[in-house]
PDB file of N, CA and C in Angstrom:
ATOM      1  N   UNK A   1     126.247  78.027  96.858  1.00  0.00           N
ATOM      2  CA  UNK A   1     126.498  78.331  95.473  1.00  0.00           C
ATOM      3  C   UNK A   1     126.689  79.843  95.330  1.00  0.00           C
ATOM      4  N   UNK A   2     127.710  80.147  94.767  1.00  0.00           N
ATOM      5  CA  UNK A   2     127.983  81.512  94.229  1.00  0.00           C
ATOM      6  C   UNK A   2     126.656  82.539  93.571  1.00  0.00           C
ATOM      7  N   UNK A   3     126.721  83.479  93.986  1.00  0.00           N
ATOM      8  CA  UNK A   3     125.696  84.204  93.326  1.00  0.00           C
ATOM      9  C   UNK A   3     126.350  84.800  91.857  1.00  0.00           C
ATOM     10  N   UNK A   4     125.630  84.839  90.467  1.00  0.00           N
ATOM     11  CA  UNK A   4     126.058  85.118  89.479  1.00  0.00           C
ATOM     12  C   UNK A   4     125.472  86.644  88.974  1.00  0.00           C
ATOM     13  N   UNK A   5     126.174  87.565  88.575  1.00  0.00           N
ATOM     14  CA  UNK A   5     125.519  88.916  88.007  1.00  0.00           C
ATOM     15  C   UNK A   5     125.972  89.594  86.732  1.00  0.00           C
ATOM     16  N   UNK A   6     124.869  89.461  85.799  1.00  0.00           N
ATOM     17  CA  UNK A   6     125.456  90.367  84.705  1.00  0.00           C
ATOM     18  C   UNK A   6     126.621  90.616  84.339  1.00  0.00           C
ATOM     19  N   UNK A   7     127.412  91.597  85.737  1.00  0.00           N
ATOM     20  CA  UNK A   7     128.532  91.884  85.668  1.00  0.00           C
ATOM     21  C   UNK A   7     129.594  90.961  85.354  1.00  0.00           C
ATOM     22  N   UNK A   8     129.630  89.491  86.014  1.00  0.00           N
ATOM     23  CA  UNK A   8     130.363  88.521  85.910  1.00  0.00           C
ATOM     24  C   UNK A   8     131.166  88.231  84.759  1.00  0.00           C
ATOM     25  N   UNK A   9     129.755  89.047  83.618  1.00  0.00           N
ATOM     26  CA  UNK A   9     130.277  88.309  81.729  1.00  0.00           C
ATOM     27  C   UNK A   9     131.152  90.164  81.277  1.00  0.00           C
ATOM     28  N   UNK A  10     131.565  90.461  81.924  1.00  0.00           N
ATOM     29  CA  UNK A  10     132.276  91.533  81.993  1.00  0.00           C
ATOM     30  C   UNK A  10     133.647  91.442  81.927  1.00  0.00           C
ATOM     31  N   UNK A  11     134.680  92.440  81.463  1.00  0.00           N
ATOM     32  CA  UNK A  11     135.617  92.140  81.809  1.00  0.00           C
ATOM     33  C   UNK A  11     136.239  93.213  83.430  1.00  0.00           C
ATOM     34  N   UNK A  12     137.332  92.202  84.766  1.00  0.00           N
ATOM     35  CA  UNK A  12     137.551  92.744  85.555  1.00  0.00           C
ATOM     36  C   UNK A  12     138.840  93.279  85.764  1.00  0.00           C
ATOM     37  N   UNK A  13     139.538  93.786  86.782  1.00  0.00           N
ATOM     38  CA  UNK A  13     140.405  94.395  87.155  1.00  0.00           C
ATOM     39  C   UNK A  13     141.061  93.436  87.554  1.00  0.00           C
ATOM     40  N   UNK A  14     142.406  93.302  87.561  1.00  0.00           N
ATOM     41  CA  UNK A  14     142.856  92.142  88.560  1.00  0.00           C
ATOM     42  C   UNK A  14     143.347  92.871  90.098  1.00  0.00           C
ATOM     43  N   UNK A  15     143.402  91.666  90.745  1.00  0.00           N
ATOM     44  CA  UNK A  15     143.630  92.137  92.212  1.00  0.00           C
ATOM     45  C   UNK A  15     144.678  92.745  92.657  1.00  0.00           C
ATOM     46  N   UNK A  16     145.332  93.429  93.065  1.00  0.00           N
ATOM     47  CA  UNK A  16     146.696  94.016  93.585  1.00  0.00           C
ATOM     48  C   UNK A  16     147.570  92.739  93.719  1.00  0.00           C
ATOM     49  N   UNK A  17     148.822  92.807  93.465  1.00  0.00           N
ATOM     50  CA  UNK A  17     149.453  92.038  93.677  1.00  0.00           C
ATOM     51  C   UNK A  17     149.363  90.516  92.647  1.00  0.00           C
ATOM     52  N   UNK A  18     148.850  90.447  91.862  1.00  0.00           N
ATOM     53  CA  UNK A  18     148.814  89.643  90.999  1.00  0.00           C
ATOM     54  C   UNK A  18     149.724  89.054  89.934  1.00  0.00           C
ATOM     55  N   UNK A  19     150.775  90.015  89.817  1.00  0.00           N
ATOM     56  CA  UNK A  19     151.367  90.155  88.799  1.00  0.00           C
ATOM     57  C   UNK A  19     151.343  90.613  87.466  1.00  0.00           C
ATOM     58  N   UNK A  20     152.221  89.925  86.495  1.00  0.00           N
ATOM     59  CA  UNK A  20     151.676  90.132  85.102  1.00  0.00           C
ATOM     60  C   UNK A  20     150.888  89.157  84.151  1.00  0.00           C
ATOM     61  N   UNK A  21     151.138  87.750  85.070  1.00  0.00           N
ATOM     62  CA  UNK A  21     150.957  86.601  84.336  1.00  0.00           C
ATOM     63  C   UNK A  21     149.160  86.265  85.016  1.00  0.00           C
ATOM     64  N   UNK A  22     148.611  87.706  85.547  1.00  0.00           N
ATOM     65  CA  UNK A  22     147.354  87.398  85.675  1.00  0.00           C
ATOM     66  C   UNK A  22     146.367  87.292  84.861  1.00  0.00           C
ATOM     67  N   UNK A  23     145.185  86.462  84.623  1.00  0.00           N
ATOM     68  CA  UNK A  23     144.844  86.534  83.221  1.00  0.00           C
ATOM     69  C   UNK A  23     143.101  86.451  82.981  1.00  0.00           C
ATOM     70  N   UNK A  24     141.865  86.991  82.105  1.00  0.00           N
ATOM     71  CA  UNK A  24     141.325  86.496  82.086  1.00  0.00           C
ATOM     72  C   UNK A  24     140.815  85.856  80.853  1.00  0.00           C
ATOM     73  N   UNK A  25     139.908  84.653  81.227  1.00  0.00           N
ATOM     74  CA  UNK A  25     139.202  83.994  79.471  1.00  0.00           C
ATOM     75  C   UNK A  25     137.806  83.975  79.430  1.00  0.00           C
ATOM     76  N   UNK A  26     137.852  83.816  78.163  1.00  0.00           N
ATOM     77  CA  UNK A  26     135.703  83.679  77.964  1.00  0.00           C
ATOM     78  C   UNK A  26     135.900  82.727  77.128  1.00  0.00           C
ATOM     79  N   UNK A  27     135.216  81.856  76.828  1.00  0.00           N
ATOM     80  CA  UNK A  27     135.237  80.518  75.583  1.00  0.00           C
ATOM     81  C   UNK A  27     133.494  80.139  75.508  1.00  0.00           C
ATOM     82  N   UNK A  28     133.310  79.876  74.367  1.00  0.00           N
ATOM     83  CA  UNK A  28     131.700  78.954  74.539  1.00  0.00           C
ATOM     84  C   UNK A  28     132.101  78.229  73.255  1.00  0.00           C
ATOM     85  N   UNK A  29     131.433  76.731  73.123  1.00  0.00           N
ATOM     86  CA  UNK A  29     131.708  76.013  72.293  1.00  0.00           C
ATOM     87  C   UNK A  29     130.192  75.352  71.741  1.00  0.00           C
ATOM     88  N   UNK A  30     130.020  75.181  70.378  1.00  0.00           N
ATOM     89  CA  UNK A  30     128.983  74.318  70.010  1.00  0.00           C
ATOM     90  C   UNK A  30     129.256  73.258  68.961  1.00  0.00           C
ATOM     91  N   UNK A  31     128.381  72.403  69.361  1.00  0.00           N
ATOM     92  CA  UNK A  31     128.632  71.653  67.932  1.00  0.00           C
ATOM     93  C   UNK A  31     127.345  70.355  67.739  1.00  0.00           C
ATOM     94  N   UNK A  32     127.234  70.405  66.374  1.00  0.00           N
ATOM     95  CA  UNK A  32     125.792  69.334  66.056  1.00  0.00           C
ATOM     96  C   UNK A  32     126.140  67.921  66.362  1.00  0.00           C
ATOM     97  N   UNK A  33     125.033  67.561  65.817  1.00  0.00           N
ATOM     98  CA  UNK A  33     125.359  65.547  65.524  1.00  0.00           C
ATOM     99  C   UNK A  33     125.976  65.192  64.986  1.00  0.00           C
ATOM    100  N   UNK A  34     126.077  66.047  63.484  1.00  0.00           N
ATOM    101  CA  UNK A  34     126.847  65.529  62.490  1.00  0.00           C
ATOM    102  C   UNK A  34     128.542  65.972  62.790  1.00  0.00           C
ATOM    103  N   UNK A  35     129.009  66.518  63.370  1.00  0.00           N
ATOM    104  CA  UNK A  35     130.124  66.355  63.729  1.00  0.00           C
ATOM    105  C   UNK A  35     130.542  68.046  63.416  1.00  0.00           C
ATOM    106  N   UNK A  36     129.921  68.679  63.140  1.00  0.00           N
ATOM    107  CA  UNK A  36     130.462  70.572  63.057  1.00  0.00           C
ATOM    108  C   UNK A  36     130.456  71.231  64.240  1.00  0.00           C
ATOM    109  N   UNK A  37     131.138  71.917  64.167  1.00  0.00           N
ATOM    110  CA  UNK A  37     131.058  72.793  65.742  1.00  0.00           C
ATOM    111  C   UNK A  37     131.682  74.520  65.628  1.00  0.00           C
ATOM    112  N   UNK A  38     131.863  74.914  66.381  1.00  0.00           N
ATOM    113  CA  UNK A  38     132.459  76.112  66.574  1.00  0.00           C
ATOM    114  C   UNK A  38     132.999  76.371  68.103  1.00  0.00           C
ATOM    115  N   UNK A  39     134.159  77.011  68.159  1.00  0.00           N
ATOM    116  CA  UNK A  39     134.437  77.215  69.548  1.00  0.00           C
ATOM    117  C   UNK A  39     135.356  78.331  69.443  1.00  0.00           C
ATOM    118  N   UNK A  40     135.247  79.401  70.294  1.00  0.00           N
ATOM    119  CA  UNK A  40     135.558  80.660  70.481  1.00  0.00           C
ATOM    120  C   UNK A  40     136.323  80.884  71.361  1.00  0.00           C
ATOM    121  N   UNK A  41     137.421  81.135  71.762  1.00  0.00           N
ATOM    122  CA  UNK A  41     138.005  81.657  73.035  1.00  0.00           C
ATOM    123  C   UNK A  41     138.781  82.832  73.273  1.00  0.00           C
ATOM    124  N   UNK A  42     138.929  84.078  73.939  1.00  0.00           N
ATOM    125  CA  UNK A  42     139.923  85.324  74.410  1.00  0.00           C
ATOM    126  C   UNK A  42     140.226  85.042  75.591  1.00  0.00           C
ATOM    127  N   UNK A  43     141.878  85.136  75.385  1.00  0.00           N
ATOM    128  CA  UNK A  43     142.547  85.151  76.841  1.00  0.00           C
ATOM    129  C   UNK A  43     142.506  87.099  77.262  1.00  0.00           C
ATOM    130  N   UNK A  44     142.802  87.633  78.138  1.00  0.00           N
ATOM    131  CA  UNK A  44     143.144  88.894  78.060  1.00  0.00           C
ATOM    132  C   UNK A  44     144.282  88.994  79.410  1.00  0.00           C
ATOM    133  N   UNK A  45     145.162  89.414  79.226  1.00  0.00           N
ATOM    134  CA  UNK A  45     146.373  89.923  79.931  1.00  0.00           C
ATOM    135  C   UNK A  45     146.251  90.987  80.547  1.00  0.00           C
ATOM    136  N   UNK A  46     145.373  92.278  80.889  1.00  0.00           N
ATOM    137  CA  UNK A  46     145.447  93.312  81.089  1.00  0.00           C
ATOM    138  C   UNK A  46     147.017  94.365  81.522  1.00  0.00           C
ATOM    139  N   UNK A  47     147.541  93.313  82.524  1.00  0.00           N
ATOM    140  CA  UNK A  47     148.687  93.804  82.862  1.00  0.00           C
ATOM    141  C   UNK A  47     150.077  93.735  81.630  1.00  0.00           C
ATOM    142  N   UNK A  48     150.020  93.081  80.266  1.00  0.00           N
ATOM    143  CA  UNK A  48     150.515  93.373  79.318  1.00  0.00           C
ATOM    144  C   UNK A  48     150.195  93.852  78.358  1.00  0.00           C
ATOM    145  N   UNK A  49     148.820  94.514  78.687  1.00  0.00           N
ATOM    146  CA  UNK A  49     148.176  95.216  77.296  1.00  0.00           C
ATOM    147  C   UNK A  49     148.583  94.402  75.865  1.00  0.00           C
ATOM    148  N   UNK A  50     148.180  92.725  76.475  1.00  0.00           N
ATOM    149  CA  UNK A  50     147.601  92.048  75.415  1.00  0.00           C
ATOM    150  C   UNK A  50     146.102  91.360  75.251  1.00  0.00           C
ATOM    151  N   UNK A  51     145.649  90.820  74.054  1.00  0.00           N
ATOM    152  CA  UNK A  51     144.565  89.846  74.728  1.00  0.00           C
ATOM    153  C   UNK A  51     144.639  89.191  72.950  1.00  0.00           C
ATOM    154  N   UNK A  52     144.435  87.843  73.250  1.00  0.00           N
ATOM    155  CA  UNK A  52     144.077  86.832  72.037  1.00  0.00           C
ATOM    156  C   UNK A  52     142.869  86.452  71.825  1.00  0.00           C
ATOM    157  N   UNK A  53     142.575  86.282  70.867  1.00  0.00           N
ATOM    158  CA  UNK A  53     141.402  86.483  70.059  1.00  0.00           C
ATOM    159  C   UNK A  53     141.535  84.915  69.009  1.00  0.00           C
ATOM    160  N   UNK A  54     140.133  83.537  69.218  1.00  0.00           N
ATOM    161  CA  UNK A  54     140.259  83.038  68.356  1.00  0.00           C
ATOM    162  C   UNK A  54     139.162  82.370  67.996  1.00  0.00           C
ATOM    163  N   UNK A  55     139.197  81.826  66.655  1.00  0.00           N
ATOM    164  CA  UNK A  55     137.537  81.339  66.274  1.00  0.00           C
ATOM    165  C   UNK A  55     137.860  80.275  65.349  1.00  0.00           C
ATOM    166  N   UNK A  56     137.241  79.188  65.508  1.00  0.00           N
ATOM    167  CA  UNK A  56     137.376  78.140  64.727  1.00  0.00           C
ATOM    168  C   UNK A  56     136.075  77.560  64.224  1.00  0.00           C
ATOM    169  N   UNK A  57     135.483  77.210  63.051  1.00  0.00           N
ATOM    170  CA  UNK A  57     134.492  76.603  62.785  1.00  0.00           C
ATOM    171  C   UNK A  57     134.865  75.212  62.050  1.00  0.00           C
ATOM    172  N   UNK A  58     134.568  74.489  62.695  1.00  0.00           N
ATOM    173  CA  UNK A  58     134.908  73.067  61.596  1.00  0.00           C
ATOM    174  C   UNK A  58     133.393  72.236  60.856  1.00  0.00           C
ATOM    175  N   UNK A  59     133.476  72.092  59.594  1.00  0.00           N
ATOM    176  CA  UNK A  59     132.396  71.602  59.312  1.00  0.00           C
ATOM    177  C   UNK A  59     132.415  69.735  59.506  1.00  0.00           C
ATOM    178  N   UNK A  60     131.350  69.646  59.323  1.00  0.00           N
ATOM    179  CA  UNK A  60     131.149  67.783  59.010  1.00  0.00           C
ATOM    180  C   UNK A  60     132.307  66.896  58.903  1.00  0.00           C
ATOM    181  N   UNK A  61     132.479  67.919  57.026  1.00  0.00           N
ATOM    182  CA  UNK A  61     133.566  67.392  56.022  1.00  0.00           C
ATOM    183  C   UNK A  61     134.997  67.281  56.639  1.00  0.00           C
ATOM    184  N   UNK A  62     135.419  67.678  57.996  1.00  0.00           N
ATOM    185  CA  UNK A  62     136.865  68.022  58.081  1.00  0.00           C
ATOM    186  C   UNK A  62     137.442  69.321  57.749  1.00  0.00           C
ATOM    187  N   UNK A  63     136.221  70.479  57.411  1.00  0.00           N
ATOM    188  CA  UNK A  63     137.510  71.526  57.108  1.00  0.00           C
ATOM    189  C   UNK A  63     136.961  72.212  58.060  1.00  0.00           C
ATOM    190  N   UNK A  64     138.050  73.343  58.636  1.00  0.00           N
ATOM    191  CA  UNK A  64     137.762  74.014  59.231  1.00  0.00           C
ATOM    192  C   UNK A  64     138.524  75.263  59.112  1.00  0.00           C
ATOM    193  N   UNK A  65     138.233  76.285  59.256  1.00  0.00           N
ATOM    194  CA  UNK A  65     137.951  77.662  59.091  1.00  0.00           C
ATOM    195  C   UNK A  65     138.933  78.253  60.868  1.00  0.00           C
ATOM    196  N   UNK A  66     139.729  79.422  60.651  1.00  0.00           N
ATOM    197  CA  UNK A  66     140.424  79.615  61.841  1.00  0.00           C
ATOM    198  C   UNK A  66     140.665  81.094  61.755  1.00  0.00           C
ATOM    199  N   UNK A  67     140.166  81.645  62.927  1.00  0.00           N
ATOM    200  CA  UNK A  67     140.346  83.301  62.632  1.00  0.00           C
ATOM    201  C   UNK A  67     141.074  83.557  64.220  1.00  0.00           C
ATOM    202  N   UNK A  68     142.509  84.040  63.746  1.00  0.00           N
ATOM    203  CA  UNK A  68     143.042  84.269  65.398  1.00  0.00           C
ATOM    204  C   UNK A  68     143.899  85.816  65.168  1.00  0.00           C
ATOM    205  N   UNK A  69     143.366  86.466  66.230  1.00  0.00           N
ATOM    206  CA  UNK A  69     144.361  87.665  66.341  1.00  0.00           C
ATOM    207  C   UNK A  69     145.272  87.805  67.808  1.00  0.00           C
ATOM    208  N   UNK A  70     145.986  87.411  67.518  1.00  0.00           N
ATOM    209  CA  UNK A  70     147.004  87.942  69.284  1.00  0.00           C
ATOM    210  C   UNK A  70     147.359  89.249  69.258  1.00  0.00           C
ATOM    211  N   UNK A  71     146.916  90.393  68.830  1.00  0.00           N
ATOM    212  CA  UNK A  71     147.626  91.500  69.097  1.00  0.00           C
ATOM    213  C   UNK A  71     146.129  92.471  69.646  1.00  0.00           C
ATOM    214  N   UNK A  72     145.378  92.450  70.084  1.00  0.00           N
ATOM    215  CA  UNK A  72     144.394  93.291  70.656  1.00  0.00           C
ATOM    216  C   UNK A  72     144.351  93.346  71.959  1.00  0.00           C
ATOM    217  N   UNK A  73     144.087  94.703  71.842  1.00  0.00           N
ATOM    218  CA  UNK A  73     144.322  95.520  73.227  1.00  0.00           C
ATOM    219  C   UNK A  73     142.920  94.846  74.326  1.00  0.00           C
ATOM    220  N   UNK A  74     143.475  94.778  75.556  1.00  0.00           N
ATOM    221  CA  UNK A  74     142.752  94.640  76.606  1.00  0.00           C
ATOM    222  C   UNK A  74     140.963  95.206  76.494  1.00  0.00           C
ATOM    223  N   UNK A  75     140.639  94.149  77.195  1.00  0.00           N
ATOM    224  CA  UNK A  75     138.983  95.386  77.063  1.00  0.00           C
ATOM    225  C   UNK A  75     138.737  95.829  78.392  1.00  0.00           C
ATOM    226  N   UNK A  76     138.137  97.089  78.327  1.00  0.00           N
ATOM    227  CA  UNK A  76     137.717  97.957  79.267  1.00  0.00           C
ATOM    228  C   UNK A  76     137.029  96.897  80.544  1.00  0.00           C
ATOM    229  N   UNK A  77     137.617  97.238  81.515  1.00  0.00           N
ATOM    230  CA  UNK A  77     136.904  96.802  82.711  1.00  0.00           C
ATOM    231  C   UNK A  77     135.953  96.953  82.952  1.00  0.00           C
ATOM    232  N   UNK A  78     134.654  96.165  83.078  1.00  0.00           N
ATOM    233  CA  UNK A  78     133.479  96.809  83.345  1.00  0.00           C
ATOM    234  C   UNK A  78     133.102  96.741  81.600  1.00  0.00           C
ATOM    235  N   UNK A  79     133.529  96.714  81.005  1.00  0.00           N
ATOM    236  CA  UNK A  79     132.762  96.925  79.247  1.00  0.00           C
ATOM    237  C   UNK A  79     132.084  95.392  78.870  1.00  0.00           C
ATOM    238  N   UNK A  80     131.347  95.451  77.919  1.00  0.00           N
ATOM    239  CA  UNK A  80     131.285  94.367  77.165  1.00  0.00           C
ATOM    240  C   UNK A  80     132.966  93.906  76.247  1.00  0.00           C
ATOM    241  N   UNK A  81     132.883  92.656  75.815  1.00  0.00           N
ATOM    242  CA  UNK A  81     133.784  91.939  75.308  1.00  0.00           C
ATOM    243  C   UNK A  81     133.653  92.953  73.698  1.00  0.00           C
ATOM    244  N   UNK A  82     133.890  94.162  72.993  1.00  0.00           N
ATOM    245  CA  UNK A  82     133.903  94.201  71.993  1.00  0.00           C
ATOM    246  C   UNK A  82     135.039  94.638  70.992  1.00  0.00           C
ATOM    247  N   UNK A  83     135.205  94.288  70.279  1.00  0.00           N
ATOM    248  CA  UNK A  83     136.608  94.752  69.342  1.00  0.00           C
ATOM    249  C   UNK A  83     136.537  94.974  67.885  1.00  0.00           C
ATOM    250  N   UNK A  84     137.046  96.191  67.446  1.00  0.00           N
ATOM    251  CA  UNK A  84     136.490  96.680  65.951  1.00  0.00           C
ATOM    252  C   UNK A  84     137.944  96.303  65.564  1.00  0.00           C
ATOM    253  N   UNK A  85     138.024  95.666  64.401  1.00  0.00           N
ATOM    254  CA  UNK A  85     138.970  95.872  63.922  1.00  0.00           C
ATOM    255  C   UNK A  85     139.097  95.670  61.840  1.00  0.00           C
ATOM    256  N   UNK A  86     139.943  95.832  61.803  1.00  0.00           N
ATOM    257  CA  UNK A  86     139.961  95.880  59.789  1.00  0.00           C
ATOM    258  C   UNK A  86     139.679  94.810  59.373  1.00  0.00           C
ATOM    259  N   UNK A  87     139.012  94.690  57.973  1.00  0.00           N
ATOM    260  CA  UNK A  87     138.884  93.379  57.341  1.00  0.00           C
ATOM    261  C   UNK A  87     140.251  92.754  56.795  1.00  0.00           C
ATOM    262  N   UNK A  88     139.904  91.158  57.337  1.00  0.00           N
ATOM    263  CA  UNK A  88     140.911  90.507  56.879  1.00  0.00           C
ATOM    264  C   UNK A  88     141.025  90.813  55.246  1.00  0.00           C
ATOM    265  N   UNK A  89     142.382  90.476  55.363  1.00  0.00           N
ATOM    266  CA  UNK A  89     142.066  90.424  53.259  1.00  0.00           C
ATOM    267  C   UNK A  89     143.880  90.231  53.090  1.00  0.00           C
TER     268      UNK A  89
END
């Protein structure tokens, strides 16, 4: 079994030779009994200085709530996952 470190939940460098279509993701998903959940996912591109950004909460009732940005910049290698950006409105 792989050894796991801190570092892992980081974002990395990609390997030489990889291309552009190299990529990484983070996702975690939850959801109750009653049928609500939430699930989160960022792809990040580094080599196109893109990364997507998305969040969905669905309640019980069927509605659900969707917050997606595709235009944010890569995160620092080695950084935590964080991104400031303006209020929606």
């Amino acid at each position: 079994m792989p050894t796991v470190s801190p570092d892992d939940e980081r974002s990395h460098d990609p390997d030489p030779g990889t291309g552009r279509t190299w990529c990484e993701t983070w996702w975690f998903e939850v959801a109750s009994g009653n049928g609500a959940g939430i699930a989160v996912r960022v792809v990040s591109w580094p080599s196109q200085a893109r990364t997507w950004y998305w969040a969905h909460v669905a309640l019980a009732d069927g509605t659900c709530v969707a917050v997606r940005d595709h235009d944010l910049p890569p995160p620092e290698a080695g950084r935590l996952l964080i991104w400031r950006r303006p209020a929606l409105g």
